[in-house]
N, C-alpha and C. Protein backbone atom coordinates (compact mmCIF):
# COMPACT_ATOMS: atom_id res chain seq x y z
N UNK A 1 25.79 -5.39 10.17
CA UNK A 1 24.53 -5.92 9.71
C UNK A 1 23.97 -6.84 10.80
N UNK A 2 22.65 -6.50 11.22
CA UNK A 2 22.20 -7.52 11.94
C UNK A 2 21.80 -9.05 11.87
N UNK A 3 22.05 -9.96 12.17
CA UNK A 3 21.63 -11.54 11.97
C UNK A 3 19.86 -11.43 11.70
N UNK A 4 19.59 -12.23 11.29
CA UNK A 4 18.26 -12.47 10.97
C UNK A 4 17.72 -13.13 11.82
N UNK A 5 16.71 -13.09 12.29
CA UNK A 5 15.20 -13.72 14.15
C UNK A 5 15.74 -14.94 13.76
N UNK A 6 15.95 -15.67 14.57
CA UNK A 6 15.27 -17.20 14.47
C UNK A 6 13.65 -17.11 14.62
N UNK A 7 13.48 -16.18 15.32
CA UNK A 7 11.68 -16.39 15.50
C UNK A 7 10.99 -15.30 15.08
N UNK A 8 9.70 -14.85 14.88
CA UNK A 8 9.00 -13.47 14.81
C UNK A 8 7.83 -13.95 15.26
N UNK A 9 6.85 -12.92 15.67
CA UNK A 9 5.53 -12.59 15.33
C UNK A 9 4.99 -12.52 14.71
N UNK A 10 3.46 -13.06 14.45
CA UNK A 10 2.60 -12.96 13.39
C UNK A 10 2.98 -11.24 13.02
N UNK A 11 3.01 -10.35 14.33
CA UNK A 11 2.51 -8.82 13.79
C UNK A 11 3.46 -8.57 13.08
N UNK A 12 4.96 -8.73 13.70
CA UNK A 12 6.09 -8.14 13.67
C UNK A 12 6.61 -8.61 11.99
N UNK A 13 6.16 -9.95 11.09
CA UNK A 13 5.99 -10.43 9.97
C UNK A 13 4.96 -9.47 8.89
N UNK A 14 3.83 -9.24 9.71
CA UNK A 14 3.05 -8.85 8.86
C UNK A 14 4.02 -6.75 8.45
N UNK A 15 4.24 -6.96 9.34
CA UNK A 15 5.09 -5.51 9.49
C UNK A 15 6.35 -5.07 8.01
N UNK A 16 7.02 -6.12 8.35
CA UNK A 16 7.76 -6.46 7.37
C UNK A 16 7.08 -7.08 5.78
N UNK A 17 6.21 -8.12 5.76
CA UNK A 17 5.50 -8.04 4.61
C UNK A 17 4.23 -7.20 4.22
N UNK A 18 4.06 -6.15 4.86
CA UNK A 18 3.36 -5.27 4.28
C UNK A 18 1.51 -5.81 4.81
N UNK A 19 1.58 -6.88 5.87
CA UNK A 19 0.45 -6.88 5.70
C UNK A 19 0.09 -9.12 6.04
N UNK A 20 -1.06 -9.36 6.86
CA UNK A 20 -1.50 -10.61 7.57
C UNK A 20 -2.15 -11.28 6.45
N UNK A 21 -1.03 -12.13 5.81
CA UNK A 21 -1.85 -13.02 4.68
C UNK A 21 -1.32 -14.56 4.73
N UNK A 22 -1.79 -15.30 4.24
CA UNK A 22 -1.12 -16.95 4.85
C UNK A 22 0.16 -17.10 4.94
N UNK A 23 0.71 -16.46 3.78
CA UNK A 23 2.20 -16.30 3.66
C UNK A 23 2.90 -15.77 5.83
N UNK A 24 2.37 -14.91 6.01
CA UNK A 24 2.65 -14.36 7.24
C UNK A 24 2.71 -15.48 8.24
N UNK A 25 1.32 -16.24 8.25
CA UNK A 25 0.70 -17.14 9.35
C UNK A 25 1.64 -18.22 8.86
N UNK A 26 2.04 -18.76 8.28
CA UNK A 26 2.67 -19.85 7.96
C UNK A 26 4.36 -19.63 8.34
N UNK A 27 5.11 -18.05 8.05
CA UNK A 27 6.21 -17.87 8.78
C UNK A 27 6.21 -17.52 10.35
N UNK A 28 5.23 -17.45 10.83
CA UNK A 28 5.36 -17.01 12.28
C UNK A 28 5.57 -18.92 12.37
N UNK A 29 4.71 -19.82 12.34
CA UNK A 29 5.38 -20.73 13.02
C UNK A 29 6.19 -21.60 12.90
N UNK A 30 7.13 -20.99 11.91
CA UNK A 30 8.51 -21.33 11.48
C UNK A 30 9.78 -20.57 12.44
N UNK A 31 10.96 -21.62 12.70
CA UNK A 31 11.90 -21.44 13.83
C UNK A 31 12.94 -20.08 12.46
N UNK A 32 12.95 -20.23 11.91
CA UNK A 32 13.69 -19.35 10.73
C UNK A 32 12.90 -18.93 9.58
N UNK A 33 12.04 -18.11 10.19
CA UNK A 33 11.06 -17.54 8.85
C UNK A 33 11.34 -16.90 7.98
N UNK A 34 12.36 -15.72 8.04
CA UNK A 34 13.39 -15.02 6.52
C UNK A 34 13.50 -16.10 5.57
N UNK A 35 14.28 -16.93 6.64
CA UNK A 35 15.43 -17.76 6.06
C UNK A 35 14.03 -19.03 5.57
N UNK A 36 13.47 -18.97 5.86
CA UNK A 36 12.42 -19.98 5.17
C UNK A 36 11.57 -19.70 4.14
N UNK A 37 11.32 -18.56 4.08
CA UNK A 37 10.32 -17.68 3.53
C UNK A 37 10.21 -18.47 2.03
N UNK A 38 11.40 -18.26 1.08
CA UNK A 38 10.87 -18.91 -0.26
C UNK A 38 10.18 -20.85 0.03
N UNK A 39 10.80 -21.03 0.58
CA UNK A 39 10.69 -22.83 0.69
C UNK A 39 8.97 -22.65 1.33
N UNK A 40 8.11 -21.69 2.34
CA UNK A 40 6.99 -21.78 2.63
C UNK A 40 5.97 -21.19 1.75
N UNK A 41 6.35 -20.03 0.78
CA UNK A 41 6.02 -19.18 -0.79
C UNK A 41 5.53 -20.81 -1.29
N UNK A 42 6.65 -21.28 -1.41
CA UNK A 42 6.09 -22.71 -2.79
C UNK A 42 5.19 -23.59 -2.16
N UNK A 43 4.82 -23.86 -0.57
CA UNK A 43 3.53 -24.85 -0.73
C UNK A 43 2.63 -23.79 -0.26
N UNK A 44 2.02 -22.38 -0.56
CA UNK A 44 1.07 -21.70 -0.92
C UNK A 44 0.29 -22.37 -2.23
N UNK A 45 -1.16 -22.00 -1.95
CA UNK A 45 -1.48 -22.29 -3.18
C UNK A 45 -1.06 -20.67 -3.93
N UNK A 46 -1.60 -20.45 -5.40
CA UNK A 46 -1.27 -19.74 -6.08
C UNK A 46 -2.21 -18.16 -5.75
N UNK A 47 -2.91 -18.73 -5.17
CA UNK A 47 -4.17 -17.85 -5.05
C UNK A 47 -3.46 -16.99 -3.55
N UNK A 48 -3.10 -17.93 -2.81
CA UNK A 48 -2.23 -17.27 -1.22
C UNK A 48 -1.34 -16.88 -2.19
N UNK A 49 -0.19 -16.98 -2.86
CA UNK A 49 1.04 -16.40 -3.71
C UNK A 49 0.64 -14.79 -3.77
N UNK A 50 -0.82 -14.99 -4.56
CA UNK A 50 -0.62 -13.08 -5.38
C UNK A 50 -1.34 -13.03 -4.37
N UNK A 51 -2.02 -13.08 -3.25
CA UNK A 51 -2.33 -12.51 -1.92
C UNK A 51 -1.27 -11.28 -1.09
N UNK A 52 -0.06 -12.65 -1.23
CA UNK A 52 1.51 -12.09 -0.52
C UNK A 52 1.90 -10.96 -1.28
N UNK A 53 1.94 -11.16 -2.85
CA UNK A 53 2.70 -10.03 -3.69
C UNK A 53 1.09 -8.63 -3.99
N UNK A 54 -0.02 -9.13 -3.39
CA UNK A 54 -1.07 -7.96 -3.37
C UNK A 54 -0.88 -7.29 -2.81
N UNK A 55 -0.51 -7.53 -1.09
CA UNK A 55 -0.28 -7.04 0.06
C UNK A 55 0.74 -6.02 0.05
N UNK A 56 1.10 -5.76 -0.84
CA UNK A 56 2.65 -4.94 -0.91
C UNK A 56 1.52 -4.23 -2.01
N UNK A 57 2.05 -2.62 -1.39
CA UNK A 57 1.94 -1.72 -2.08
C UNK A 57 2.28 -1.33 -3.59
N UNK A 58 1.56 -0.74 -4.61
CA UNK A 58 2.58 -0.63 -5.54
C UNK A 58 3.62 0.44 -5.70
N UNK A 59 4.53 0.18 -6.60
CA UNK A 59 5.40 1.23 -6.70
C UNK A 59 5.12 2.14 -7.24
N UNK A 60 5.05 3.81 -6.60
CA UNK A 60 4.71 5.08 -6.90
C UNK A 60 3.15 5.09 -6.58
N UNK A 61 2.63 4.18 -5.87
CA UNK A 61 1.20 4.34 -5.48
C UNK A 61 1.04 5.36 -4.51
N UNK A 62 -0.01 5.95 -4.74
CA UNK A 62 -0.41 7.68 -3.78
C UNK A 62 -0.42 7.33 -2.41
N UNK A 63 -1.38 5.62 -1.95
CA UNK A 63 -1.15 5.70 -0.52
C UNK A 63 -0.24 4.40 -0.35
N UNK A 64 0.75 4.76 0.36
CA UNK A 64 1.94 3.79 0.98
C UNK A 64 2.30 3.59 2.68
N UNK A 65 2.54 2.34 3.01
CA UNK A 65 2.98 2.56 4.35
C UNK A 65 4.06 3.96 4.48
N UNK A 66 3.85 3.83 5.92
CA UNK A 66 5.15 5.02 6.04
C UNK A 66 6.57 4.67 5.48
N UNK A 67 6.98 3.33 6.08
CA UNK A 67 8.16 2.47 5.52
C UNK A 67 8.33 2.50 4.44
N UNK A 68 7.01 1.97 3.00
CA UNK A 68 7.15 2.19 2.18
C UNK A 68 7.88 3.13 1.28
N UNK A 69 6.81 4.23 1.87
CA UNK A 69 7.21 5.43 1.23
C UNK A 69 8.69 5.99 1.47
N UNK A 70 9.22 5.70 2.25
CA UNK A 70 10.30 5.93 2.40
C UNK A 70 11.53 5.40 1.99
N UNK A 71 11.21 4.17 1.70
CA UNK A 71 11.86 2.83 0.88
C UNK A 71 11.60 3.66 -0.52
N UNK A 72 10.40 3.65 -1.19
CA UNK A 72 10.56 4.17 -2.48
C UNK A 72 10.89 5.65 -2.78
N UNK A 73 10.82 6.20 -1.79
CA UNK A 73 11.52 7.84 -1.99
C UNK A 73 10.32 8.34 -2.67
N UNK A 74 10.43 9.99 -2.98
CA UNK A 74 9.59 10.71 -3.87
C UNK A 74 9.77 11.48 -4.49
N UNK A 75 9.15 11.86 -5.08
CA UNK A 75 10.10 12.99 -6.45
C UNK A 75 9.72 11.89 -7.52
N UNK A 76 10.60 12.44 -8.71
CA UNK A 76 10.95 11.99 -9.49
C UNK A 76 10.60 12.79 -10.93
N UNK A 77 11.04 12.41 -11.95
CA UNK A 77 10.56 13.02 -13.64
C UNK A 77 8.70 12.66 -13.58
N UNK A 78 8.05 13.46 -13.57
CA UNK A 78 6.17 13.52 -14.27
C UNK A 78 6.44 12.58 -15.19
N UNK A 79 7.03 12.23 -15.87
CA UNK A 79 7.10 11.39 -17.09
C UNK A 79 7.34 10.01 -16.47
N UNK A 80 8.61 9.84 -15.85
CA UNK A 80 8.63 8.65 -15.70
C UNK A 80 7.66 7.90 -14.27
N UNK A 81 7.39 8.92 -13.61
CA UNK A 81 6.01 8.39 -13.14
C UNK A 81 4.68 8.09 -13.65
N UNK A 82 4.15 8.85 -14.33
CA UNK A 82 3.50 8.21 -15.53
C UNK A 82 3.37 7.11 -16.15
N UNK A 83 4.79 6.84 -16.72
CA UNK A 83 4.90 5.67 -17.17
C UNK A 83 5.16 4.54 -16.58
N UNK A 84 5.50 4.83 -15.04
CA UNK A 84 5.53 3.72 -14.10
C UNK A 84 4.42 3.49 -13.35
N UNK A 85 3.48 4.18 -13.27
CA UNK A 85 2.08 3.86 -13.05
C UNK A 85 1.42 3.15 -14.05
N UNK A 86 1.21 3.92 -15.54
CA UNK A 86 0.24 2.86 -16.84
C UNK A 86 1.05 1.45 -16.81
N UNK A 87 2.70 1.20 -16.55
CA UNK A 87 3.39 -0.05 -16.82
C UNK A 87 3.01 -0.95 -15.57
N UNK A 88 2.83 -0.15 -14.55
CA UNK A 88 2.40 -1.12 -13.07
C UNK A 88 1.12 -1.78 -13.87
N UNK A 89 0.10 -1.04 -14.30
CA UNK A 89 -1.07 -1.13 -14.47
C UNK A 89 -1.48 -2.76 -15.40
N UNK A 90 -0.28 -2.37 -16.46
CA UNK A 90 -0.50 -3.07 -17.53
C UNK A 90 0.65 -4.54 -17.08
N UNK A 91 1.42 -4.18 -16.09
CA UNK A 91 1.58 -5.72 -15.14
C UNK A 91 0.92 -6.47 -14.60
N UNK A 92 0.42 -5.95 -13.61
CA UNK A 92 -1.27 -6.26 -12.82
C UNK A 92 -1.86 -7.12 -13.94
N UNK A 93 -2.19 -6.69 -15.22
CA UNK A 93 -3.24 -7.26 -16.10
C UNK A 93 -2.72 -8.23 -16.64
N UNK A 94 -1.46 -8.22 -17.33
CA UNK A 94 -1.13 -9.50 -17.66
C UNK A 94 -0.86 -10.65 -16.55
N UNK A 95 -0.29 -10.41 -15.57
CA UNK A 95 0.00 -11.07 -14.67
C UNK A 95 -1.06 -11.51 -13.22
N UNK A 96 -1.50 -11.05 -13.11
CA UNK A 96 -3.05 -11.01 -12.15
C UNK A 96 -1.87 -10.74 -10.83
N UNK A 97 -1.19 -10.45 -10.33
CA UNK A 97 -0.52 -9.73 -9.46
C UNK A 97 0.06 -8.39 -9.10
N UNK A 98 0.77 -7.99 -8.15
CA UNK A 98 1.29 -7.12 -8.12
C UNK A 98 2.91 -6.76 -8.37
N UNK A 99 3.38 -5.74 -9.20
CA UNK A 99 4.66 -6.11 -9.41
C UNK A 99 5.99 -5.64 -8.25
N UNK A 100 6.63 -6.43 -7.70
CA UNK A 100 7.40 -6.19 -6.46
C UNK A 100 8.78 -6.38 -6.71
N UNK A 101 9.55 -5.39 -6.60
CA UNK A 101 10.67 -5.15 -6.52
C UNK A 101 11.55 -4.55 -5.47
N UNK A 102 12.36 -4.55 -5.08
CA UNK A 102 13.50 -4.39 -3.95
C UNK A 102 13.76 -3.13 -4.77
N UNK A 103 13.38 -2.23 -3.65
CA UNK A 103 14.39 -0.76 -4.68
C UNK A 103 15.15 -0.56 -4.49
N UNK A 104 15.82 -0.57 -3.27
CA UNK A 104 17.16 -0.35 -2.24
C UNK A 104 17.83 0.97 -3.22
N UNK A 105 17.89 2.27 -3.04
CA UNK A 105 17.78 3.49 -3.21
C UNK A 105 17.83 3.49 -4.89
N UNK A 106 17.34 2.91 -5.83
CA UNK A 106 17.55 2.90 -6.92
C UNK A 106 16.19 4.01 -7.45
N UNK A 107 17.17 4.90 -8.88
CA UNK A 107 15.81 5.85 -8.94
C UNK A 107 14.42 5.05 -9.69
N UNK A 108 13.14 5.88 -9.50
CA UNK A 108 12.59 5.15 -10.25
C UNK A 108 12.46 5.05 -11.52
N UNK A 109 13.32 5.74 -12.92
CA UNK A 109 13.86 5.23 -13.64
C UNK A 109 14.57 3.92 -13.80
N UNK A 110 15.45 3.86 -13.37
CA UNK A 110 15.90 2.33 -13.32
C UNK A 110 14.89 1.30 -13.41
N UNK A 111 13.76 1.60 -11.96
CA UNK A 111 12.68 1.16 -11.40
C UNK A 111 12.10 0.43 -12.97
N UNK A 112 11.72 1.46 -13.35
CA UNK A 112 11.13 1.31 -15.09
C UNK A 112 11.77 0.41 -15.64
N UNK A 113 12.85 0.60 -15.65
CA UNK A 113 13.25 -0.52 -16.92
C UNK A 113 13.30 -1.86 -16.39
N UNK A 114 13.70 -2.19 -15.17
CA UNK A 114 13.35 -3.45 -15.10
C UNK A 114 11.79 -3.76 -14.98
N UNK A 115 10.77 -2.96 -14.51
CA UNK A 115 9.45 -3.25 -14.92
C UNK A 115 8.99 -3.71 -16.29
N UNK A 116 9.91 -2.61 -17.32
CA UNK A 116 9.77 -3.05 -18.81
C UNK A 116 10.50 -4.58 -19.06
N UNK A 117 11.44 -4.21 -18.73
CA UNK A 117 12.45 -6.21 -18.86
C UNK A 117 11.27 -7.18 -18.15
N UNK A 118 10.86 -6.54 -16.96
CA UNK A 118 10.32 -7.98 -16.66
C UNK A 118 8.81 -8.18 -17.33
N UNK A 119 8.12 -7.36 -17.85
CA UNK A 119 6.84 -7.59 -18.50
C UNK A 119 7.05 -8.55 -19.96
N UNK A 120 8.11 -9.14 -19.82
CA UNK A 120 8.47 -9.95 -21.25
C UNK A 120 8.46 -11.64 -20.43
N UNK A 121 8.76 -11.48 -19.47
CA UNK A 121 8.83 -12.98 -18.65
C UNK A 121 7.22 -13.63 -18.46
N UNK A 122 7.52 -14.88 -18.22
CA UNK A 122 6.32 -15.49 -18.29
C UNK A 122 5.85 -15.53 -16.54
N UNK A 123 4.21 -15.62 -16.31
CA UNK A 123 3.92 -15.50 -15.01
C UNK A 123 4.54 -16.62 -14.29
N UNK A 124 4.93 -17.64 -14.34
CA UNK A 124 5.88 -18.45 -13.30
C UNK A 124 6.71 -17.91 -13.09
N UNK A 125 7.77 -17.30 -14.02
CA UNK A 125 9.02 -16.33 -13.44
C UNK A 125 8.42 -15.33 -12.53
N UNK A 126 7.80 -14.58 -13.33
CA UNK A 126 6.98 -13.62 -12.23
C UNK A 126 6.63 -13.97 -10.75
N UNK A 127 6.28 -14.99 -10.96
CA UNK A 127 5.80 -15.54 -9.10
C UNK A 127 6.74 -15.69 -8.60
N UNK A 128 8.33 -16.50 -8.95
CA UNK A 128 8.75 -16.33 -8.31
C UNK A 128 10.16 -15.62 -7.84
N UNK A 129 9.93 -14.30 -8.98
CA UNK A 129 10.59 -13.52 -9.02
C UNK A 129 10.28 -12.14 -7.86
N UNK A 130 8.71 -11.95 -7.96
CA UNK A 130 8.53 -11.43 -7.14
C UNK A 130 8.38 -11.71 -5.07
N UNK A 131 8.16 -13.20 -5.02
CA UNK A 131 8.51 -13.91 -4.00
C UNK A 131 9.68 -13.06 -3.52
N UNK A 132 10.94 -13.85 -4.41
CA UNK A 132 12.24 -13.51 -3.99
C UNK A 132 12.50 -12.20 -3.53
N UNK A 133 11.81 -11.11 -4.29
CA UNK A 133 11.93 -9.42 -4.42
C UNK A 133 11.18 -9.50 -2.95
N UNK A 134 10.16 -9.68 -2.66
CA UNK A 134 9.20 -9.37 -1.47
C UNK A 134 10.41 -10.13 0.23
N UNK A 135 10.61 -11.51 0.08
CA UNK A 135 11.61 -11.75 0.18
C UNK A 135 12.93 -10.73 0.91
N UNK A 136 13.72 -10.15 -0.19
CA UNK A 136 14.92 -9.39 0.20
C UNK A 136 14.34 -7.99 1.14
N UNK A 137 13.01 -7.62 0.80
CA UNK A 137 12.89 -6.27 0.93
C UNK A 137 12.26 -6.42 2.28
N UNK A 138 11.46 -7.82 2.76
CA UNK A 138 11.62 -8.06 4.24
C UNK A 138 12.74 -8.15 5.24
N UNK A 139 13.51 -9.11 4.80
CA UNK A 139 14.99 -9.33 5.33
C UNK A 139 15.55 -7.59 5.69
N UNK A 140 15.77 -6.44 4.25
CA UNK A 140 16.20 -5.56 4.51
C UNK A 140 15.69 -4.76 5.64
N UNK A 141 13.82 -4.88 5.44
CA UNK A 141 13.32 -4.16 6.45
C UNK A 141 13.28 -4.21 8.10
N UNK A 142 14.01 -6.04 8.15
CA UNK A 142 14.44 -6.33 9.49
C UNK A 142 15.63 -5.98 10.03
N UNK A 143 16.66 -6.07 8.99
CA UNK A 143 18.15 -5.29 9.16
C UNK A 143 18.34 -4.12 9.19
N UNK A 144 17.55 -3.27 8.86
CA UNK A 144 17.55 -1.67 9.35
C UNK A 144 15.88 -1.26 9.95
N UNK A 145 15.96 -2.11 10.83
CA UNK A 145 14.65 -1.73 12.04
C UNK A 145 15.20 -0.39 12.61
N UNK A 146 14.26 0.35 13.41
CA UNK A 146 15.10 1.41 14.48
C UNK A 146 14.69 0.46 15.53
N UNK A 147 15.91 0.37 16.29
CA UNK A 147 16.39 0.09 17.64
C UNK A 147 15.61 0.35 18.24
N UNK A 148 15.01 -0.50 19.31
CA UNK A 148 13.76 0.14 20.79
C UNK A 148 14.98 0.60 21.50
């Protein structure tokens, strides 16, 4: 497993979080930005928060980074895509965010049910549940970079 930067790039951040939002600008000029990442999440205002968790694609959405898509795999049951699209949908609405989870090869069944478990939590858990999720799935995306 590779160690985590002491340093990054604005780009090389935005790469990993899906995208140049304060959250990003605020870890580039941090000496340990992974490793900082939740502690700089909490003095966001709330409005930068679902910026960070916007910026990330949703799960089973038609257009995805390449990374993405590959992180979430494809295929799956018509059904339970379905239902993981109307449940994304009906996250978004209660929550005014996007819902972000670490899939790390899990099917998207599974995917589902913790979407269903977590649509019972209140939006503070949510914020910073999904933090944490956005979080791991950077870290991962730095630990299995391809090699220049």
């Amino acid at each position: 497993m590779r160690d985590l930067p002491r340093q990054l790039t604005a780009e090389e951040l935005a790469q990993l979080f899906e995208g140049s939002t304060r959250l990003v600008e605020l870890l580039a000029e941090r000496e340990d930005p992974l490793g900082t990442a939740e502690k700089v999440f909490a003095e966001l205002t709330e409005q930068e928060q679902r910026q960070a968790l916007n910026a990330h694609p949703a799960i089973g959405a038609r257009t995805l980074s390449e990374r993405s898509a590959t992180e979430q795999g494809s295929g799956g049951d018509p059904a339970v895509l379905t239902e993981l699209a109307y449940l994304n949908q009906v996250y978004e609405e209660k929550f005014g965010f996007r819902f972000v989870v670490f899939v790390d090869g899990r099917p998207k069944s599974e995917i589902l049910e913790i979407l269903q478990q977590r649509l019972e939590r209140t939006r503070e858990e949510e914020l910073q549940t999904g933090l944490r999720e956005l979080v791991a799935i950077a870290r991962d995306r730095w630990q299995n970079r391809p090699q220049r």
